[in-house]
Each structure stands twice: as C-alpha cells, then as structure tokens.
N, C-alpha and C. Protein backbone atom coordinates (compact mmCIF):
# COMPACT_ATOMS: atom_id res chain seq x y z
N UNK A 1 -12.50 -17.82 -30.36
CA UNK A 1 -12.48 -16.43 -29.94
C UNK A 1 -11.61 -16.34 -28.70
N UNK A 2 -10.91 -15.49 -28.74
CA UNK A 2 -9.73 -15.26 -27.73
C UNK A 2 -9.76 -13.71 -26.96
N UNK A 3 -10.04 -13.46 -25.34
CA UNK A 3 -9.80 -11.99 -24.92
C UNK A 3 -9.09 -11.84 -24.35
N UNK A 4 -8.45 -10.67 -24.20
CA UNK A 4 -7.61 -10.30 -22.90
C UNK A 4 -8.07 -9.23 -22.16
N UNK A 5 -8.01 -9.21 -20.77
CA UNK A 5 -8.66 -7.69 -19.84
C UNK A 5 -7.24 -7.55 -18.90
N UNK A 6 -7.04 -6.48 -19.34
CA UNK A 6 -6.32 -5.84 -18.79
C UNK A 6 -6.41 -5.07 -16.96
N UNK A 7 -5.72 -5.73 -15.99
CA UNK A 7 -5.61 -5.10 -15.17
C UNK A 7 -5.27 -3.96 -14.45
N UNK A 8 -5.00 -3.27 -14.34
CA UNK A 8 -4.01 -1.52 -13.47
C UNK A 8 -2.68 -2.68 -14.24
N UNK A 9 -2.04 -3.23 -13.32
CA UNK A 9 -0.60 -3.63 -13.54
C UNK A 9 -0.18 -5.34 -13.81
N UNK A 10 -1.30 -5.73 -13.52
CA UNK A 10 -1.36 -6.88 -14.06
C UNK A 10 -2.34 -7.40 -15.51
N UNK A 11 -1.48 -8.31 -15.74
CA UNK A 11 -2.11 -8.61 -17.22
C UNK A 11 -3.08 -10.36 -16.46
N UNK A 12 -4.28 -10.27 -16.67
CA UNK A 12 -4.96 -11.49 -16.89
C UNK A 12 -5.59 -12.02 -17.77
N UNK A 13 -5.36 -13.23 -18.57
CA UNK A 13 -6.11 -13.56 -20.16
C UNK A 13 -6.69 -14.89 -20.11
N UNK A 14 -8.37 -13.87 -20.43
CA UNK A 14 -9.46 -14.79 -20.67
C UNK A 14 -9.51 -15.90 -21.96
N UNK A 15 -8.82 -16.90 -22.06
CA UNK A 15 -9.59 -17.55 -23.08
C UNK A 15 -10.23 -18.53 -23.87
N UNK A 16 -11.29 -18.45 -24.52
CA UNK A 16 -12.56 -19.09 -25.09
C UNK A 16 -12.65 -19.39 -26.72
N UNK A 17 -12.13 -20.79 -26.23
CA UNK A 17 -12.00 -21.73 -27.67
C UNK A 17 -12.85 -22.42 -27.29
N UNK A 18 -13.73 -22.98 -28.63
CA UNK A 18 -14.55 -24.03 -28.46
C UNK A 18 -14.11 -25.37 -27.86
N UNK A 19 -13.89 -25.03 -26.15
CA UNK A 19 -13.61 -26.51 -25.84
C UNK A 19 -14.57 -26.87 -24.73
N UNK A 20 -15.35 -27.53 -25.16
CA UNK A 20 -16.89 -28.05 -24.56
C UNK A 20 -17.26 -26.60 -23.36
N UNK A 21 -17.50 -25.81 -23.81
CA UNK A 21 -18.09 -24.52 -23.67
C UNK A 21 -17.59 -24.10 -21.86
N UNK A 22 -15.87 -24.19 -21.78
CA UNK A 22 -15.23 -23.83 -21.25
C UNK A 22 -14.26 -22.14 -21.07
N UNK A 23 -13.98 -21.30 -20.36
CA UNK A 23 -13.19 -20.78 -20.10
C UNK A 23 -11.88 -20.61 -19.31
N UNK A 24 -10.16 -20.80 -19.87
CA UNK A 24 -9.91 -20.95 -19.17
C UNK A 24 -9.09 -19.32 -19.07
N UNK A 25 -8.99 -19.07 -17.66
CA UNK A 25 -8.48 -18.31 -16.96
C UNK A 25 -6.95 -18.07 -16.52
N UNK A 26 -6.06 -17.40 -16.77
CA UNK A 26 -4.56 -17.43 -16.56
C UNK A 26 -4.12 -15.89 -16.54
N UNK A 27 -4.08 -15.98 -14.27
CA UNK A 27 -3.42 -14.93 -14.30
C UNK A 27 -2.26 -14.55 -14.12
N UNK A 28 -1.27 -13.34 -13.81
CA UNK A 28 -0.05 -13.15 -13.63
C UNK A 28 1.00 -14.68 -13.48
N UNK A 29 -0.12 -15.30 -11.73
CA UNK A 29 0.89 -15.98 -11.15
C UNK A 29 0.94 -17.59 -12.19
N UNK A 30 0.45 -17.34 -13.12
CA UNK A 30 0.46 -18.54 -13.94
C UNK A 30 -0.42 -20.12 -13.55
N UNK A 31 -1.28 -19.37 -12.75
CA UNK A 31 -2.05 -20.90 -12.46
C UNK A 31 -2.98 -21.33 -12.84
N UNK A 32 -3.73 -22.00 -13.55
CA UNK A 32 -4.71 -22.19 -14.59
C UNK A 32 -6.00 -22.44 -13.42
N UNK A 33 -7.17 -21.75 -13.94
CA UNK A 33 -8.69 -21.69 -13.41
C UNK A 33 -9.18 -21.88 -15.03
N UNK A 34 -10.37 -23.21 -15.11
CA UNK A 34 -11.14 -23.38 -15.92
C UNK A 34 -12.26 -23.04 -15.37
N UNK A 35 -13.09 -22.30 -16.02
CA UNK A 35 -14.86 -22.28 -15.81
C UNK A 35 -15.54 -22.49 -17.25
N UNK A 36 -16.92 -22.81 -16.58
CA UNK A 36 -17.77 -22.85 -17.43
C UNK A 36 -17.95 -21.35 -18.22
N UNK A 37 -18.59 -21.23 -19.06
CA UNK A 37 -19.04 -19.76 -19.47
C UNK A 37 -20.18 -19.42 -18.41
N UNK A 38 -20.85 -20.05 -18.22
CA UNK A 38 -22.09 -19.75 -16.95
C UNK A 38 -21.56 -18.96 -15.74
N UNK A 39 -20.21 -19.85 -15.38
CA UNK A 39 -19.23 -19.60 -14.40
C UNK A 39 -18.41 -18.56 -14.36
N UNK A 40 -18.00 -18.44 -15.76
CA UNK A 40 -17.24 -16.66 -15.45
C UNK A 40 -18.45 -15.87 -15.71
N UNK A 41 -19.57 -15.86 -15.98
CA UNK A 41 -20.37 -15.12 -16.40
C UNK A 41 -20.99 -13.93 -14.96
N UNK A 42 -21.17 -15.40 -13.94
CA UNK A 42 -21.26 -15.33 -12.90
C UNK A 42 -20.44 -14.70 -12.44
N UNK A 43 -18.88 -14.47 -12.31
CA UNK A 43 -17.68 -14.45 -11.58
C UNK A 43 -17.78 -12.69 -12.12
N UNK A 44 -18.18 -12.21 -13.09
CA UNK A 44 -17.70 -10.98 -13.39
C UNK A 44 -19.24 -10.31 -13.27
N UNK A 45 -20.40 -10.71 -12.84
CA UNK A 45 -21.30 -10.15 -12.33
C UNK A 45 -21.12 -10.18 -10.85
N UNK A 46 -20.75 -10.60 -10.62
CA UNK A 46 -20.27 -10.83 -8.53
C UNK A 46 -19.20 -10.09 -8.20
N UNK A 47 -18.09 -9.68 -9.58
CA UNK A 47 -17.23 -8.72 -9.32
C UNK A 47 -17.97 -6.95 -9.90
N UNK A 48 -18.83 -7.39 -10.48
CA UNK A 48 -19.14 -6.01 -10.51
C UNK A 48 -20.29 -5.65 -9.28
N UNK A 49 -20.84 -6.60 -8.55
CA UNK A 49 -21.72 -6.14 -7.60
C UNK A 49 -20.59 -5.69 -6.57
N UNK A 50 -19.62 -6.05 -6.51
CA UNK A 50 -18.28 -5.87 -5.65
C UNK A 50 -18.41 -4.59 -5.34
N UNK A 51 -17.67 -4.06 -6.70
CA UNK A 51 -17.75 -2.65 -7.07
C UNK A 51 -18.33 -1.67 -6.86
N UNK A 52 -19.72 -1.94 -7.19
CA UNK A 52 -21.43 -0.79 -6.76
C UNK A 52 -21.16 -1.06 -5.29
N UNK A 53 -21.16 -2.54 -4.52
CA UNK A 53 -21.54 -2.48 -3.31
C UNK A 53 -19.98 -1.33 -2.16
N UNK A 54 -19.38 -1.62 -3.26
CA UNK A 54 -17.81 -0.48 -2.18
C UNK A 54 -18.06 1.50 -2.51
N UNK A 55 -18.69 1.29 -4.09
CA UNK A 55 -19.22 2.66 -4.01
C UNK A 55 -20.17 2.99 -2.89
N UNK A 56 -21.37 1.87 -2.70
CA UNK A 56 -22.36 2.19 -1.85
C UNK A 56 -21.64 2.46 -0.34
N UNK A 57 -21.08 1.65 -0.11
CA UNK A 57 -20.24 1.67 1.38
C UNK A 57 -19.71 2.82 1.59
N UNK A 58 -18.89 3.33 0.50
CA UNK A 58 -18.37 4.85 0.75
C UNK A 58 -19.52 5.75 0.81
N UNK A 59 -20.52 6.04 -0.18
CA UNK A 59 -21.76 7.05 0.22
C UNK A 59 -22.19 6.70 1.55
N UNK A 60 -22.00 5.62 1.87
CA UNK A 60 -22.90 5.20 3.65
C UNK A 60 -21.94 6.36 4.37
N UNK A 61 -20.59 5.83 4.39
CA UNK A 61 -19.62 6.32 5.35
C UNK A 61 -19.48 7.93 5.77
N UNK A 62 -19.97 8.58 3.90
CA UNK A 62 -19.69 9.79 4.51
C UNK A 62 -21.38 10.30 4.92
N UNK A 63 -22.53 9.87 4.72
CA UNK A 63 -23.95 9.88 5.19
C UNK A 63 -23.94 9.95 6.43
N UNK A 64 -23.36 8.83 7.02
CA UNK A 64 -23.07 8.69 8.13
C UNK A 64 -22.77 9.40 9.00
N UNK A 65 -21.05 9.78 8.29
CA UNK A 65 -20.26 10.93 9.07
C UNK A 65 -20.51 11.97 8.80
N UNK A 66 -21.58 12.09 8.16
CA UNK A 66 -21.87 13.71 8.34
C UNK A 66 -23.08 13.68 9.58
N UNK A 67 -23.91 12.80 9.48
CA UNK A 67 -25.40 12.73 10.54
C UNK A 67 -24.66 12.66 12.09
N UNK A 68 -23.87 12.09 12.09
CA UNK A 68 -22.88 11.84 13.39
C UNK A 68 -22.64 13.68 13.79
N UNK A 69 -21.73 13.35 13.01
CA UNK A 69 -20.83 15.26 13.12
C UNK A 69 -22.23 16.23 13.22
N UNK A 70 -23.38 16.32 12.77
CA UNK A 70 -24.28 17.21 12.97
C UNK A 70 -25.15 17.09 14.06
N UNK A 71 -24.52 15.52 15.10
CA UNK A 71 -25.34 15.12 16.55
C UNK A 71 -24.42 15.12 17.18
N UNK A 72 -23.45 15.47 17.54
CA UNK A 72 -21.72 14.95 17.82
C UNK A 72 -22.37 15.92 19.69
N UNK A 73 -23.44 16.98 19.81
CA UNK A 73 -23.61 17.28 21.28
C UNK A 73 -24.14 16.05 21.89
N UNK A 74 -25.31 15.05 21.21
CA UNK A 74 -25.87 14.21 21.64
C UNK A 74 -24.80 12.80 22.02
N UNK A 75 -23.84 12.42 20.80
CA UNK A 75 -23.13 11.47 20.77
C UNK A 75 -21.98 10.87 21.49
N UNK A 76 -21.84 9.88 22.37
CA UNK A 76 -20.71 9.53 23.23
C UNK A 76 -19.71 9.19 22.20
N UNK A 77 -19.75 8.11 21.25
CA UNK A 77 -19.42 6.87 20.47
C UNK A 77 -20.13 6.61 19.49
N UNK A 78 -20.03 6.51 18.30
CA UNK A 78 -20.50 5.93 17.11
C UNK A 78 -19.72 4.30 16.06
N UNK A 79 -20.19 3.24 16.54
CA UNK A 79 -19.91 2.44 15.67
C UNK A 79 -20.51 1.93 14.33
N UNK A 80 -20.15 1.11 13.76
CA UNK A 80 -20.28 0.57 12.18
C UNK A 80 -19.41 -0.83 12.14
N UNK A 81 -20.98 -1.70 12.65
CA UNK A 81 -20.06 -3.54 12.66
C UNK A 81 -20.90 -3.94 11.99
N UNK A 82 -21.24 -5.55 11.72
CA UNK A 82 -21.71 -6.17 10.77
C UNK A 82 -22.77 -7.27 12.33
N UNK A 83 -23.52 -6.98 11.72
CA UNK A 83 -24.94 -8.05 12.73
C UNK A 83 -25.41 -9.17 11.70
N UNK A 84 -25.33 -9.74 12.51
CA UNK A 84 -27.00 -10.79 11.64
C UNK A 84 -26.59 -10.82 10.12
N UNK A 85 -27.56 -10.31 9.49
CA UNK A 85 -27.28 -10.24 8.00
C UNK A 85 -26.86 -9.23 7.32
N UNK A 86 -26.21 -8.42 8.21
CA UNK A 86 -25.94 -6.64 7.95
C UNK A 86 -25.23 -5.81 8.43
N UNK A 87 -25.70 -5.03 8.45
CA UNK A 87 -24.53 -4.04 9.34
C UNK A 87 -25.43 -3.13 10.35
N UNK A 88 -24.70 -2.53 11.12
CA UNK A 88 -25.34 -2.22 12.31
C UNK A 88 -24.27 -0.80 12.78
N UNK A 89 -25.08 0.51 12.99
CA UNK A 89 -25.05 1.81 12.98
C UNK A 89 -25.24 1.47 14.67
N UNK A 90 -24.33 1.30 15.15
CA UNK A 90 -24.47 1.72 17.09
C UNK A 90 -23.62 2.91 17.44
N UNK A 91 -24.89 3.77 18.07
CA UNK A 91 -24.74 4.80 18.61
C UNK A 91 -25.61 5.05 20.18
N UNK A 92 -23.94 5.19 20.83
CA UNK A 92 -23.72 5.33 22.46
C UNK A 92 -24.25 7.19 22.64
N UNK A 93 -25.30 7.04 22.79
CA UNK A 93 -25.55 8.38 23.21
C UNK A 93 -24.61 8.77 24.64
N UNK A 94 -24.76 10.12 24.71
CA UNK A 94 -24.31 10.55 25.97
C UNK A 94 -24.91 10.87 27.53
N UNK A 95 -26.07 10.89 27.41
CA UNK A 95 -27.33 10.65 28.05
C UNK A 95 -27.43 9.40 28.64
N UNK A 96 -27.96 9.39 29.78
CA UNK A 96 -28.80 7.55 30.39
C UNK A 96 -30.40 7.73 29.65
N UNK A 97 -30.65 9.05 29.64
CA UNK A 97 -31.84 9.80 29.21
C UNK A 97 -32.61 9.35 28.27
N UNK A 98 -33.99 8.64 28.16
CA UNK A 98 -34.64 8.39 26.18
C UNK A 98 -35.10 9.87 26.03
N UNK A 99 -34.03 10.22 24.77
CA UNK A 99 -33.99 11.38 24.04
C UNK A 99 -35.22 10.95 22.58
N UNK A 100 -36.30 11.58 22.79
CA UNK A 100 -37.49 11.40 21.62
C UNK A 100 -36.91 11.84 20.37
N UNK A 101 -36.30 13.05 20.73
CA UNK A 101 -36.04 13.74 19.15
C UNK A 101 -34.76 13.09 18.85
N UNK A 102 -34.18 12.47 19.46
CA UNK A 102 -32.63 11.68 19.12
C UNK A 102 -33.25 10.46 17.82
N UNK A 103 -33.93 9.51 18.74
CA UNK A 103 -35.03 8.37 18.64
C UNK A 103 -35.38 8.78 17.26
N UNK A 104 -36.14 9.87 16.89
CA UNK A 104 -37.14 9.99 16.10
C UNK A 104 -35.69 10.73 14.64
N UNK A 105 -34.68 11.40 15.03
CA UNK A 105 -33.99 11.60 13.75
C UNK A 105 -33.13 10.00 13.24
N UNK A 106 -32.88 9.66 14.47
CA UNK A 106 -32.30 7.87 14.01
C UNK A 106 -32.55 6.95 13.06
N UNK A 107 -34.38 7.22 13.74
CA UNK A 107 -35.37 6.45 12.77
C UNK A 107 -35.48 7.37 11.10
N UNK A 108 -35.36 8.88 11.20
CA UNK A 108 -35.42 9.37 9.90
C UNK A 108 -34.17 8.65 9.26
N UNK A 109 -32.86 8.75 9.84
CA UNK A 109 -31.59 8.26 8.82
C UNK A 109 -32.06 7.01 8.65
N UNK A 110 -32.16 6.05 9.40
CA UNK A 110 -32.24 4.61 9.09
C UNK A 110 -33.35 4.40 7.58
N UNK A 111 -34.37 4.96 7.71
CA UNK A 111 -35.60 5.38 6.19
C UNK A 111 -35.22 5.75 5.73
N UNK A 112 -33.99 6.67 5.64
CA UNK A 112 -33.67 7.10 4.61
C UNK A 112 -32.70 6.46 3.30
N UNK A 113 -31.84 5.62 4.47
CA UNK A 113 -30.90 4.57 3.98
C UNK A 113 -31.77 3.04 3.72
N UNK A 114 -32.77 3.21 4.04
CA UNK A 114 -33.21 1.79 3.44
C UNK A 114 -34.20 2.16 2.22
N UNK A 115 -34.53 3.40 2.08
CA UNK A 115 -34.96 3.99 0.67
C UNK A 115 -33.85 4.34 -0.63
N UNK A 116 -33.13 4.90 0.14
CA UNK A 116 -32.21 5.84 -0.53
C UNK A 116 -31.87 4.48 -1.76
N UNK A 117 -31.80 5.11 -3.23
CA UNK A 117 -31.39 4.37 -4.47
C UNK A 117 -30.05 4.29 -4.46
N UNK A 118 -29.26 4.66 -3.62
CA UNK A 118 -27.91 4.74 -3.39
C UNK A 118 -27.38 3.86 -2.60
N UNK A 119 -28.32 2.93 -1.58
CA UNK A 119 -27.93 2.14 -0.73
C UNK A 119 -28.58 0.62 -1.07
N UNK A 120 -28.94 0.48 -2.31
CA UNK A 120 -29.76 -0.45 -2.55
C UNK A 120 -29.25 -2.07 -2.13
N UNK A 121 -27.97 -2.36 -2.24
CA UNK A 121 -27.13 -2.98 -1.89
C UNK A 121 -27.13 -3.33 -0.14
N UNK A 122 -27.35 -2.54 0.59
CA UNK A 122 -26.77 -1.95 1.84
C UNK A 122 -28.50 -2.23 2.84
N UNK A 123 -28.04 -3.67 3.09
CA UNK A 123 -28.54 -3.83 4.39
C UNK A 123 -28.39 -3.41 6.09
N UNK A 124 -29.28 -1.78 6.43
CA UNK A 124 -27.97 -1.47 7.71
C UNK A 124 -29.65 -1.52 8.75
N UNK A 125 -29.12 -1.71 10.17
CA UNK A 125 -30.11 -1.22 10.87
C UNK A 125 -29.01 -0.13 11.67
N UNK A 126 -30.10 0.34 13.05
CA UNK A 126 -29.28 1.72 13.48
C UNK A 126 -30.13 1.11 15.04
N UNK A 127 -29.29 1.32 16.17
CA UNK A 127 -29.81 1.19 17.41
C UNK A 127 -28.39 2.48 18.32
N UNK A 128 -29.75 3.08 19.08
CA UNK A 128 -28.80 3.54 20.27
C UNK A 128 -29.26 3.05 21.35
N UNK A 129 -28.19 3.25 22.22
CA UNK A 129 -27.92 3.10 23.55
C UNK A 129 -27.68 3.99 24.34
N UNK A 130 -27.70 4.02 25.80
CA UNK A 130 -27.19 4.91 26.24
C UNK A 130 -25.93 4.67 27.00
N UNK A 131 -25.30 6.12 27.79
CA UNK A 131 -23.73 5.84 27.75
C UNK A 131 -23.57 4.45 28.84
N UNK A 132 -23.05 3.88 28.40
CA UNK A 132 -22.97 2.75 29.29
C UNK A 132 -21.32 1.87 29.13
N UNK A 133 -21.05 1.03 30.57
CA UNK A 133 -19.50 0.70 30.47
C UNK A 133 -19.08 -0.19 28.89
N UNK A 134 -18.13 0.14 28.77
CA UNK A 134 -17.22 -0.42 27.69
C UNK A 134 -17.60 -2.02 27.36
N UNK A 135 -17.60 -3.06 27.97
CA UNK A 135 -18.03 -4.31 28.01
C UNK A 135 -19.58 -4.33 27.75
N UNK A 136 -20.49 -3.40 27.98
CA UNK A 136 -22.10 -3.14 27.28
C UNK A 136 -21.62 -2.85 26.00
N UNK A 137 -20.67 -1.97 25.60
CA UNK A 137 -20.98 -1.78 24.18
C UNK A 137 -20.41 -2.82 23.25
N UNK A 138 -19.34 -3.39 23.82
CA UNK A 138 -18.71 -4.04 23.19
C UNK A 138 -19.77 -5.54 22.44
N UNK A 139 -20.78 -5.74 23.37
CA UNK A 139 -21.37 -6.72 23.65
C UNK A 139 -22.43 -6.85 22.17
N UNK A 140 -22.39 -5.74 21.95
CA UNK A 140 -23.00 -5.19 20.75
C UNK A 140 -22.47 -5.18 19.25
N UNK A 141 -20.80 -5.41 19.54
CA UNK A 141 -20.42 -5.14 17.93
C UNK A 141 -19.36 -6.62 17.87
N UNK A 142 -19.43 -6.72 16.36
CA UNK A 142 -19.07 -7.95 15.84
C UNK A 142 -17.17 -7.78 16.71
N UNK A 143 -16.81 -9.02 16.28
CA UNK A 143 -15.33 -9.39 16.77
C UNK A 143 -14.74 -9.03 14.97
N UNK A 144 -15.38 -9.27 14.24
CA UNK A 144 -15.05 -9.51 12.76
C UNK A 144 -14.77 -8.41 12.21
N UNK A 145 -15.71 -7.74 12.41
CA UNK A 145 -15.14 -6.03 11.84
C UNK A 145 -16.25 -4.82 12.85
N UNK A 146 -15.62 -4.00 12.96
CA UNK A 146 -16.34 -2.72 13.99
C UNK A 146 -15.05 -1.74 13.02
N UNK A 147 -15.88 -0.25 13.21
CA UNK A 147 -15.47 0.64 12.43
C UNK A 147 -15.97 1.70 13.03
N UNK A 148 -14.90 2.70 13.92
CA UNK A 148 -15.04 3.11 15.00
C UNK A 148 -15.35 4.90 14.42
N UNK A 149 -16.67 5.52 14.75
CA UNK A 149 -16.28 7.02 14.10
C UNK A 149 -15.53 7.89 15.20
N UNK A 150 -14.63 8.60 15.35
CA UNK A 150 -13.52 9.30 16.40
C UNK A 150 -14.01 11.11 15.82
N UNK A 151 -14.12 11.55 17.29
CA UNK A 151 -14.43 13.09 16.94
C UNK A 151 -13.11 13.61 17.42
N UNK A 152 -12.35 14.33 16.55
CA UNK A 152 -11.65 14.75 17.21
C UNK A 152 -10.45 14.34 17.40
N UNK A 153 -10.03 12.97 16.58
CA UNK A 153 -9.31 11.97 17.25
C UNK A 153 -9.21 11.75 18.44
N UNK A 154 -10.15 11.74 19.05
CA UNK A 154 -10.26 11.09 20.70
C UNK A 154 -10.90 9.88 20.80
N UNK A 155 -10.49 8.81 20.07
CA UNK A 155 -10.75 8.04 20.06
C UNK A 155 -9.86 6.77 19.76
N UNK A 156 -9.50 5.52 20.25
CA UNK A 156 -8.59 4.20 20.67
C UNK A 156 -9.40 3.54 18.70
N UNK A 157 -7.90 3.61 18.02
CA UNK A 157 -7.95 3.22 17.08
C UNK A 157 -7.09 3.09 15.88
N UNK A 158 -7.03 3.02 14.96
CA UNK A 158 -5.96 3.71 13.66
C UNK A 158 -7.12 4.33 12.59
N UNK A 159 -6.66 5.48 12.56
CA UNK A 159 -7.45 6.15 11.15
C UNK A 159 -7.24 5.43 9.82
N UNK A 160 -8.35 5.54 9.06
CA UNK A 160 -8.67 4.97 8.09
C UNK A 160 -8.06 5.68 6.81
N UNK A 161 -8.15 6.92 7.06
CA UNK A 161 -7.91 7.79 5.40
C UNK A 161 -9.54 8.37 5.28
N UNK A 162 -10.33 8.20 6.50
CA UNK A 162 -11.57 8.93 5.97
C UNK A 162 -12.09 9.94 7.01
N UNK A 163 -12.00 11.58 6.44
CA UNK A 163 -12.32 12.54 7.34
C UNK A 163 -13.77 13.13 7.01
N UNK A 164 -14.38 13.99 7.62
CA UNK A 164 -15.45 14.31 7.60
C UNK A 164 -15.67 15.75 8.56
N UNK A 165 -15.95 16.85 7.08
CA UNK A 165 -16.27 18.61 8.14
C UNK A 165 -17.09 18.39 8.38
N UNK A 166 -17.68 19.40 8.79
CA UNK A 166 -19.06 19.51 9.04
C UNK A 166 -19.35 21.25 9.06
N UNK A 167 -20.44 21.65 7.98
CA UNK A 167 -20.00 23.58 8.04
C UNK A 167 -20.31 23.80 8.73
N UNK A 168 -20.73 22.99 10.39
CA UNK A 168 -21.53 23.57 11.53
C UNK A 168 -20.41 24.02 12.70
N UNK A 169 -19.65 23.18 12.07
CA UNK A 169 -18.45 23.14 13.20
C UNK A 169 -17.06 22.96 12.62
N UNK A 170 -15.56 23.14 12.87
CA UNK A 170 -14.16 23.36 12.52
C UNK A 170 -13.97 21.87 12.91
N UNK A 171 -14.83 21.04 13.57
CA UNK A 171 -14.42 19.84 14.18
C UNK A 171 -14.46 18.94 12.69
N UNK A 172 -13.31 18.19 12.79
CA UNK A 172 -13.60 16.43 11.89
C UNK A 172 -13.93 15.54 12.69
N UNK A 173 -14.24 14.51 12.22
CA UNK A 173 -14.68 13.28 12.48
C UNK A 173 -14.04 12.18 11.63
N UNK A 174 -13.62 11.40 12.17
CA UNK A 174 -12.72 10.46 11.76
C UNK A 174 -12.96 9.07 11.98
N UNK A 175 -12.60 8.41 11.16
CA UNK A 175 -13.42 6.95 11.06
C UNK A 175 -12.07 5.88 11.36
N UNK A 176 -12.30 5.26 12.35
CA UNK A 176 -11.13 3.85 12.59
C UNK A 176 -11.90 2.91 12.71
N UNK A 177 -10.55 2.10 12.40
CA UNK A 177 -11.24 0.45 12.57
C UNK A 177 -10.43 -0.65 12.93
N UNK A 178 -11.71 -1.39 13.22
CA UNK A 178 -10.28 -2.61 13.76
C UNK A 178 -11.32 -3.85 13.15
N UNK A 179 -10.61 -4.99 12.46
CA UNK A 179 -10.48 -5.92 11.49
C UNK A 179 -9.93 -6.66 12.26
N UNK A 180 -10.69 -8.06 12.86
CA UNK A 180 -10.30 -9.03 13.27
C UNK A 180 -10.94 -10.28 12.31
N UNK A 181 -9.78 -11.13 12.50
CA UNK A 181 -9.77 -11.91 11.76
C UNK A 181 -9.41 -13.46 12.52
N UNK A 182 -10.07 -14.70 12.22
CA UNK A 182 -9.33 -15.75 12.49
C UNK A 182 -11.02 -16.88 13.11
N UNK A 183 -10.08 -17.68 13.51
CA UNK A 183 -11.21 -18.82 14.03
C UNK A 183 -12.19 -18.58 15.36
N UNK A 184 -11.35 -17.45 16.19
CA UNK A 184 -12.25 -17.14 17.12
C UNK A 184 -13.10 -16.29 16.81
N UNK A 185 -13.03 -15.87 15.71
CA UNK A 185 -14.08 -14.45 15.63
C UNK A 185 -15.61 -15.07 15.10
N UNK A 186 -16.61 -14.25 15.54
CA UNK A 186 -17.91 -14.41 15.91
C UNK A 186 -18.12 -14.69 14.10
C-alpha cells in the first residue's frame, strides 16, 4: 500500500510496503526518514495537537485582548511569556494600590480559561503587579518568548499582525513580541 499527502506547495510521500512494518518518509528536499508505523502514527497525532493547540492560542490572544482593552483604565502593561510549565498572563497594573475588584475579575478570566473547552490544551496562570521599574517586570517574563499587548501602539516592540477593538472604545490594542532565541536564554 502506497500514499501520498499533499502539502500547500510541497509534495511529501508517505510510503508503506510490507517492509518489517516500516514507513518510509520522502520529502521535497529528498532525504529519507524511516519510521515505524507506531512512529508516524505518533508524528501525525503530535502534528495535529500542533494545530488545535495554535487554534487554541489564537482564541487565548483575542480573549485576552479583548479583557485587556475592556481594563486598559486599570492597565500599565500587559504581557504573555511562558513560566514553569506554561504560560503566564502578567499584568502591570497602574496603581501601587491592591485593587479587589481588579484581583477578583483576574481571578474570573483565569477560571474561565482553565474551564473554557476552548483552552483545553492551554496551560496559563495570570498574576498582577503593580506599576513598578522596568527590571521588576522584566524579572518576571521568560528571555525565550514574551508577547507584549501595546495600547495604542505605545508600546517598544514590532507588531504582530494582531489587532483588537473594543465597542467600548475607538482604541486598538496591539500585540508585539519579541522571540529570543539561543543558549543564553532561560
């Protein structure tokens, strides 16, 4: 039995002859990958969790940027880095102040995203802070990836391609990021 799956623009061909219950793999660049059948079986369930988990990421992003944009009086700074085993929602209030009702809607988004059937994938916690110097916050988000939300574009970054109205306000909100990469990173 012989398949082929077709890529957007590349052609890659799967195929599965009875040879001691092997698959071999040959894409564009012509370089041969053998797997087991167990092994691609695996390989195209890990690419489809890929998939759900980048849909899920986008529903986070605009969840997100909308809960942001509808606190944006309360909010200094809003980040989106990766902690521990997850990701991590830091938000620099504008206040030195503990704001209860800030506190207490935080905790509603965070329940909501660890319920929500949409985020099932999506390990996030959520912590604020208050406004505090640049080297406090920093202290807080990964070297590896941070994903900066900008109101306004007033914010030190490059836009992503992801905006966000809000019908409360004419203002967007805009999402940058910065992607570090290499041996020093955390």
């Amino acid at each position: 039995m012989s398949s082929v799956v077709e890529s957007r623009n590349d052609l890659i061909e799967l195929h599965f002859e009875d040879d001691n219950g092997r698959v071999r793999v040959t894409p564009t660049s012509n370089t041969l990958l053998l797997l087991s059948v167990e092994e691609a079986i695996a390989a195209c369930r890990a690419f489809k969790t890929q998939l759900e988990f980048k849909s899920q990421f986008d529903i986070l992003l605009n969840t997100l940027g909308g809960w942001i944009n509808a606190r944006r009086e309360r909010v200094s700074q809003a980040f989106l880095t990766t902690r521990d085993a997850g990701l991590l929602l830091l938000i620099v209030t504008k206040s030195a102040e503990y704001d209860p009702e800030f506190e207490s809607a935080l905790t509603e988004l965070d329940v909501q995203i660890a319920n929500g059937a949409d985020f099932h994938l999506i390990d996030l916690s959520v912590l604020a802070i208050p406004c505090c110097p640049k080297e406090s916050v920093d202290s807080f988000l990964s070297r590896k990836m941070r994903l900066r939300f900008m109101l306004d574009g007033n914010a030190i970054g490059f836009a992503v391609g992801r905006s966000y109205a809000s019908s409360e306000s004419k203002s967007t909100l805009r999402l940058s990021a910065i992607l570090s990469y290499g041996s020093n990173a955390e």
